[in-house]
PDB file of N, CA and C in Angstrom:
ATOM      1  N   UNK A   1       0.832  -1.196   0.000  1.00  0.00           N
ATOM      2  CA  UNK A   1       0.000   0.000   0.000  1.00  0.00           C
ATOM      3  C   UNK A   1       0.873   1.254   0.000  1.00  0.00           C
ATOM      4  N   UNK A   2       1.888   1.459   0.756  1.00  0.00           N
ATOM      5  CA  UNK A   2       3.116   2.423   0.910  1.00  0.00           C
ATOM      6  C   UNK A   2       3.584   2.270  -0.383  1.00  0.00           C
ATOM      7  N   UNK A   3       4.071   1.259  -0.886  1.00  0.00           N
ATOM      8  CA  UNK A   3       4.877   1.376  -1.727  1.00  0.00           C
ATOM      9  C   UNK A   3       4.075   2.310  -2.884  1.00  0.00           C
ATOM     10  N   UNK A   4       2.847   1.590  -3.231  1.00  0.00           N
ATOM     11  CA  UNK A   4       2.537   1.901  -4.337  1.00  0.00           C
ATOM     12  C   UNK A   4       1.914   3.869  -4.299  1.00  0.00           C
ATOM     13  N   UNK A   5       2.021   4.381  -2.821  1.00  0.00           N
ATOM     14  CA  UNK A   5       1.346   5.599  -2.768  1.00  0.00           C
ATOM     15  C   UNK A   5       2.766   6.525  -2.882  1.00  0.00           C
ATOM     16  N   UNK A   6       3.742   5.819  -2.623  1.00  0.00           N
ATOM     17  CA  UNK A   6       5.030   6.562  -3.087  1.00  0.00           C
ATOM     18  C   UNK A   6       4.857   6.636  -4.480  1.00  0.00           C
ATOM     19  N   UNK A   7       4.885   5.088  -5.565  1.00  0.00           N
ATOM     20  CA  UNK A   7       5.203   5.501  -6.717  1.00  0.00           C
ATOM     21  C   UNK A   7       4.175   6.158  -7.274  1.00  0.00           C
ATOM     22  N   UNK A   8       2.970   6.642  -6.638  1.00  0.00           N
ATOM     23  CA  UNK A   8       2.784   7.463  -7.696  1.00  0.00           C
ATOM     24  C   UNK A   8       2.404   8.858  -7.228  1.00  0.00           C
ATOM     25  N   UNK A   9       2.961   9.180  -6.152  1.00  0.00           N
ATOM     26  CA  UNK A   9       3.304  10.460  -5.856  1.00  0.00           C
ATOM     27  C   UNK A   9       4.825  10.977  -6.657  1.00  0.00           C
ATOM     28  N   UNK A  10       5.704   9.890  -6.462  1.00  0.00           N
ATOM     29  CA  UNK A  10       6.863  10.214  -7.427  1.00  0.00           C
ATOM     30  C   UNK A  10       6.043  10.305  -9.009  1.00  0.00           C
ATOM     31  N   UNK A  11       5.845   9.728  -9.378  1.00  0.00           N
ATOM     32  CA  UNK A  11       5.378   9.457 -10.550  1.00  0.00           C
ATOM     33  C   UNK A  11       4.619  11.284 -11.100  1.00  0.00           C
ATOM     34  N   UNK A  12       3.868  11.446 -10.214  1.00  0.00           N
ATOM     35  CA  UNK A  12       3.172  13.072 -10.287  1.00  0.00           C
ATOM     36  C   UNK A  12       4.022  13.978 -10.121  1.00  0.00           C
ATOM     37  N   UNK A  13       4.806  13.970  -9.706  1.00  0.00           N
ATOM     38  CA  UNK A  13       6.233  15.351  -9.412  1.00  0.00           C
ATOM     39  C   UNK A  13       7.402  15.032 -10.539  1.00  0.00           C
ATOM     40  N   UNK A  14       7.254  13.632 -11.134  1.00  0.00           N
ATOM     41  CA  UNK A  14       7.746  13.986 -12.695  1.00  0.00           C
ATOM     42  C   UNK A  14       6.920  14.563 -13.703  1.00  0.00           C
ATOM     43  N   UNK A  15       5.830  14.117 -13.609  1.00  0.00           N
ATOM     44  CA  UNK A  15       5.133  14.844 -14.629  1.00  0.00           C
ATOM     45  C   UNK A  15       4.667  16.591 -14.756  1.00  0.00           C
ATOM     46  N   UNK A  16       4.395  16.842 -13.115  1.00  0.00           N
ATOM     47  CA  UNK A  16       4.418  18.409 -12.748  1.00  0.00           C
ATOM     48  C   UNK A  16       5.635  19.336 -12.894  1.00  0.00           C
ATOM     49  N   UNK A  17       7.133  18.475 -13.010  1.00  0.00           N
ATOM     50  CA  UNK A  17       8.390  19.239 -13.705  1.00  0.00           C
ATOM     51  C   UNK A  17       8.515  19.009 -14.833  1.00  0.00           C
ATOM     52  N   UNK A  18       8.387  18.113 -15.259  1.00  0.00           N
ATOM     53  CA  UNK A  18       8.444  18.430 -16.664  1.00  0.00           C
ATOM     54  C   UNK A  18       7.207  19.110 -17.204  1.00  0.00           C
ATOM     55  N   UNK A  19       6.300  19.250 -16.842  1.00  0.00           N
ATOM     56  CA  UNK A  19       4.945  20.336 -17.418  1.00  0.00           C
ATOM     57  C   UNK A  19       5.779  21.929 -16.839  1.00  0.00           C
ATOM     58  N   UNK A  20       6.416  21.762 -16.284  1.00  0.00           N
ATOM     59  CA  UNK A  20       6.910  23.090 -15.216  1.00  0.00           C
ATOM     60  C   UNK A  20       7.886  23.646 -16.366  1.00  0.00           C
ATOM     61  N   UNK A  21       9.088  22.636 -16.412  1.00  0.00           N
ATOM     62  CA  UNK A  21      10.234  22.732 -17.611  1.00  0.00           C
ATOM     63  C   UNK A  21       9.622  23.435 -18.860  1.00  0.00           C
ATOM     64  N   UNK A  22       8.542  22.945 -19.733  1.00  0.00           N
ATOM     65  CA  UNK A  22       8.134  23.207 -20.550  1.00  0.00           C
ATOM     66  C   UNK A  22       6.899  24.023 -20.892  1.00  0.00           C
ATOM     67  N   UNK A  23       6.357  24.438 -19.563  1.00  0.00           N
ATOM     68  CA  UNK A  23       5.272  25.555 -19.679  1.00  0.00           C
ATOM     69  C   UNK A  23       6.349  26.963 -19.126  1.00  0.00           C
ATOM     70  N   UNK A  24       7.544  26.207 -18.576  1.00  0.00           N
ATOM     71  CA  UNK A  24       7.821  27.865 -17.866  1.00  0.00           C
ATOM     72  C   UNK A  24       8.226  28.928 -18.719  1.00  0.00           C
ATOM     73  N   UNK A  25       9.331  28.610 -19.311  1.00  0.00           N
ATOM     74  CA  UNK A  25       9.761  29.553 -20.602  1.00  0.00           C
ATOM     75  C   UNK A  25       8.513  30.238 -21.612  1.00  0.00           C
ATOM     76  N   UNK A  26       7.477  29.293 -22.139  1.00  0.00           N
ATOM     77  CA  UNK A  26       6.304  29.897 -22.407  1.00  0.00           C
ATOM     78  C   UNK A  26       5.768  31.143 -21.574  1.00  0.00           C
ATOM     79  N   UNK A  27       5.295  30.512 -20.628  1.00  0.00           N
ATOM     80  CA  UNK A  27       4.663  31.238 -19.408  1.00  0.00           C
ATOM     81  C   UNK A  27       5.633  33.127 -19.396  1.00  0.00           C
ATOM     82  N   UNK A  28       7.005  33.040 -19.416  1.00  0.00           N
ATOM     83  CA  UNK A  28       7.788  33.655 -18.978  1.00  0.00           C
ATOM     84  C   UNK A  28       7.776  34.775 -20.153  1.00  0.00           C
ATOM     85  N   UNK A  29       7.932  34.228 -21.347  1.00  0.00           N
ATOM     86  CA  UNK A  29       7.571  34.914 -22.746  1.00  0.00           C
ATOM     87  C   UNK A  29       5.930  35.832 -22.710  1.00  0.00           C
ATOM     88  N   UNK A  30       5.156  34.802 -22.598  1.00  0.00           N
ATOM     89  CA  UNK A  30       4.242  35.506 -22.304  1.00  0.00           C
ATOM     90  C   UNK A  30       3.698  37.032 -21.633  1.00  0.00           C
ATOM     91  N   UNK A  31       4.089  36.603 -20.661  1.00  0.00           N
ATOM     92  CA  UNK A  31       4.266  37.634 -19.141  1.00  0.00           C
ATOM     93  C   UNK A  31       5.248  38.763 -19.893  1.00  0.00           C
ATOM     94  N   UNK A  32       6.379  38.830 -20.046  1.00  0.00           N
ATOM     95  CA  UNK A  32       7.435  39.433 -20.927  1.00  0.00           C
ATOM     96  C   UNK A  32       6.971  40.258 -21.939  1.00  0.00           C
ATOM     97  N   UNK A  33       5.808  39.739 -22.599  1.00  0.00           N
ATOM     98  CA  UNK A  33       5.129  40.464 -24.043  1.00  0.00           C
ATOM     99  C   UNK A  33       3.892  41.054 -23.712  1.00  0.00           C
ATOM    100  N   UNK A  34       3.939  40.885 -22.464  1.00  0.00           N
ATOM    101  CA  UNK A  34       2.258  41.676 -21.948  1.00  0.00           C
ATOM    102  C   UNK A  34       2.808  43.373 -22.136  1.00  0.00           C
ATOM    103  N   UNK A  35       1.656  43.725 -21.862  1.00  0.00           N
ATOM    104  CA  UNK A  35       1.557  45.475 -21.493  1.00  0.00           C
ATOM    105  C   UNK A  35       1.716  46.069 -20.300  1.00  0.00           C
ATOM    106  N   UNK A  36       1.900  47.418 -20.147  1.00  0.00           N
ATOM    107  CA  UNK A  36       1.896  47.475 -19.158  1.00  0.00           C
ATOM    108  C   UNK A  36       0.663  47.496 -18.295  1.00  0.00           C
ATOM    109  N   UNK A  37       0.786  47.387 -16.783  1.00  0.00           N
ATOM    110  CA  UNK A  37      -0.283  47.070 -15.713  1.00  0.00           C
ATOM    111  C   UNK A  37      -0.691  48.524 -16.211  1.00  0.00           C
ATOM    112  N   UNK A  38      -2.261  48.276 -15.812  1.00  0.00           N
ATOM    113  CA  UNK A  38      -2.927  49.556 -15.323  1.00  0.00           C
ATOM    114  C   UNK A  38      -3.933  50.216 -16.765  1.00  0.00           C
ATOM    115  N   UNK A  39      -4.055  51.131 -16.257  1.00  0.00           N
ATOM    116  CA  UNK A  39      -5.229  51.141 -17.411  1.00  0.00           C
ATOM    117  C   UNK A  39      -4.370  52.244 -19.102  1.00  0.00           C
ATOM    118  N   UNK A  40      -5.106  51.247 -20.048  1.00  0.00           N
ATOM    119  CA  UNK A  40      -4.188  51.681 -21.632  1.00  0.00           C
ATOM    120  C   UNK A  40      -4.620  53.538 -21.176  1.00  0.00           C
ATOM    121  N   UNK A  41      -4.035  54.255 -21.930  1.00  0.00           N
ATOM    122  CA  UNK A  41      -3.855  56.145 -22.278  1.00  0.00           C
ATOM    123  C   UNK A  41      -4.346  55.977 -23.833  1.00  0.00           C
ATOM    124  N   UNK A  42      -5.036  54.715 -24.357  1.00  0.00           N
ATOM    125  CA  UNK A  42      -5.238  54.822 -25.803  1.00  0.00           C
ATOM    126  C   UNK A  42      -6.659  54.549 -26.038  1.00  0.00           C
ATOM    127  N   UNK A  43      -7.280  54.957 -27.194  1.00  0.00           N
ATOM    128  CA  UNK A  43      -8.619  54.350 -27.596  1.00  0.00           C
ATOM    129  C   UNK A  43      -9.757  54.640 -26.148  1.00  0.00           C
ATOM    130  N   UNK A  44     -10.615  53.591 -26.444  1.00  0.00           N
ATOM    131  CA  UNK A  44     -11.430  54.015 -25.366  1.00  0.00           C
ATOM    132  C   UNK A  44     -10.888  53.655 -23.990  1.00  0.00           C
ATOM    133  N   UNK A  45      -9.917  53.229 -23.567  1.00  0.00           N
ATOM    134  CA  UNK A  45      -9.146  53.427 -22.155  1.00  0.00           C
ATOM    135  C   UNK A  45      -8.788  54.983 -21.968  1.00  0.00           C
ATOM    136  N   UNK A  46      -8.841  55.820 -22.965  1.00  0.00           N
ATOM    137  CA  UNK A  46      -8.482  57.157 -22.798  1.00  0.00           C
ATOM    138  C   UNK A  46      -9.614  58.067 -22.198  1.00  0.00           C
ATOM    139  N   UNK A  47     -10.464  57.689 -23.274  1.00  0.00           N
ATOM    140  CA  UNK A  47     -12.025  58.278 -23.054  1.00  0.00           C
ATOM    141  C   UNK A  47     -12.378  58.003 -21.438  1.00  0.00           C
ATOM    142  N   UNK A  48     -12.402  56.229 -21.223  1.00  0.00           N
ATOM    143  CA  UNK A  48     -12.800  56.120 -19.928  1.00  0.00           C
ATOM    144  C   UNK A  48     -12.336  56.719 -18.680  1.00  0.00           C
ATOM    145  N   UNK A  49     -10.903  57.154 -19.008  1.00  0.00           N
ATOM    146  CA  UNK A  49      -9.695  57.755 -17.853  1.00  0.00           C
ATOM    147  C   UNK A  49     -10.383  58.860 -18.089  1.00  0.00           C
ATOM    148  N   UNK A  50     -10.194  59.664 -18.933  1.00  0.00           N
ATOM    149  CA  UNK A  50     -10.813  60.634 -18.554  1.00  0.00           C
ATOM    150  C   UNK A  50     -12.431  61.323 -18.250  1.00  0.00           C
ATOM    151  N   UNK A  51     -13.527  60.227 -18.863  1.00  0.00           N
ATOM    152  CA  UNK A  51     -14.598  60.560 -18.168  1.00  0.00           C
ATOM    153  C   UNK A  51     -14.697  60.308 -16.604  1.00  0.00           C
ATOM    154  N   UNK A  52     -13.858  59.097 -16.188  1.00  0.00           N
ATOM    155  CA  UNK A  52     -13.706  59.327 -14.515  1.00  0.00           C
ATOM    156  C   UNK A  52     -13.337  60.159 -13.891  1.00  0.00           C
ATOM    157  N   UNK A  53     -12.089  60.890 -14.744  1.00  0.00           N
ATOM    158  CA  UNK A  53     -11.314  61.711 -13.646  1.00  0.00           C
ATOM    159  C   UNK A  53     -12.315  63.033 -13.615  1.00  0.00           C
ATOM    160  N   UNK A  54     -13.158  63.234 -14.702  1.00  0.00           N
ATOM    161  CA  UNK A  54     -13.960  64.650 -14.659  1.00  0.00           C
ATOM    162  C   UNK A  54     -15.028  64.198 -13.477  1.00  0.00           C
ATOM    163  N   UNK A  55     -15.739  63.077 -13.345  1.00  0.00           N
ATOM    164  CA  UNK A  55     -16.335  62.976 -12.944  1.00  0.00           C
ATOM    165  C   UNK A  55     -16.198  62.546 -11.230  1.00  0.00           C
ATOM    166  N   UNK A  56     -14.760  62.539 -11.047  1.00  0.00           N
ATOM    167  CA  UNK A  56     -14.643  62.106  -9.597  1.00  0.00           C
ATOM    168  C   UNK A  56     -14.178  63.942  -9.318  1.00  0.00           C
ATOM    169  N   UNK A  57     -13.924  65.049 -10.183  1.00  0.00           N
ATOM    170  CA  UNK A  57     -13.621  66.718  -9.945  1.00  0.00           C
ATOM    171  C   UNK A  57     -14.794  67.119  -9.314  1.00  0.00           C
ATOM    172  N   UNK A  58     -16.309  66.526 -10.070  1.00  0.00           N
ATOM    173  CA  UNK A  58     -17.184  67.300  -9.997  1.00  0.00           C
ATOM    174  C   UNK A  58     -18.054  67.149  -8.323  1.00  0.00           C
TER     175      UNK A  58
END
């Protein structure tokens, strides 16, 4: 019963590093090519920034 709850707890922590190995660099690229946090200064993120900010003056 031991034995077999070892092998396949080992068995799951190979498969979760190697999913790790090969999602991380993805993952990392990803994250890397995002934008910046917070709200866009373009298009209607502009409009919206600024209908709030008039509207939190008034």
């Amino acid at each position: 019963m031991t034995a077999s709850v070892l092998g396949s707890a080992a068995s799951s922590l190979r498969v979760a590093f190697l999913a790790a190995l090969l999602l991380g660099p993805l993952a990392a690229l990803g994250f890397s090519q995002s934008g910046p946090a917070g709200i866009s200064k373009q298009g209607a993120g502009l409009v919206l920034f600024v209908s709030l900010q008039r509207q939190s003056l008034s």
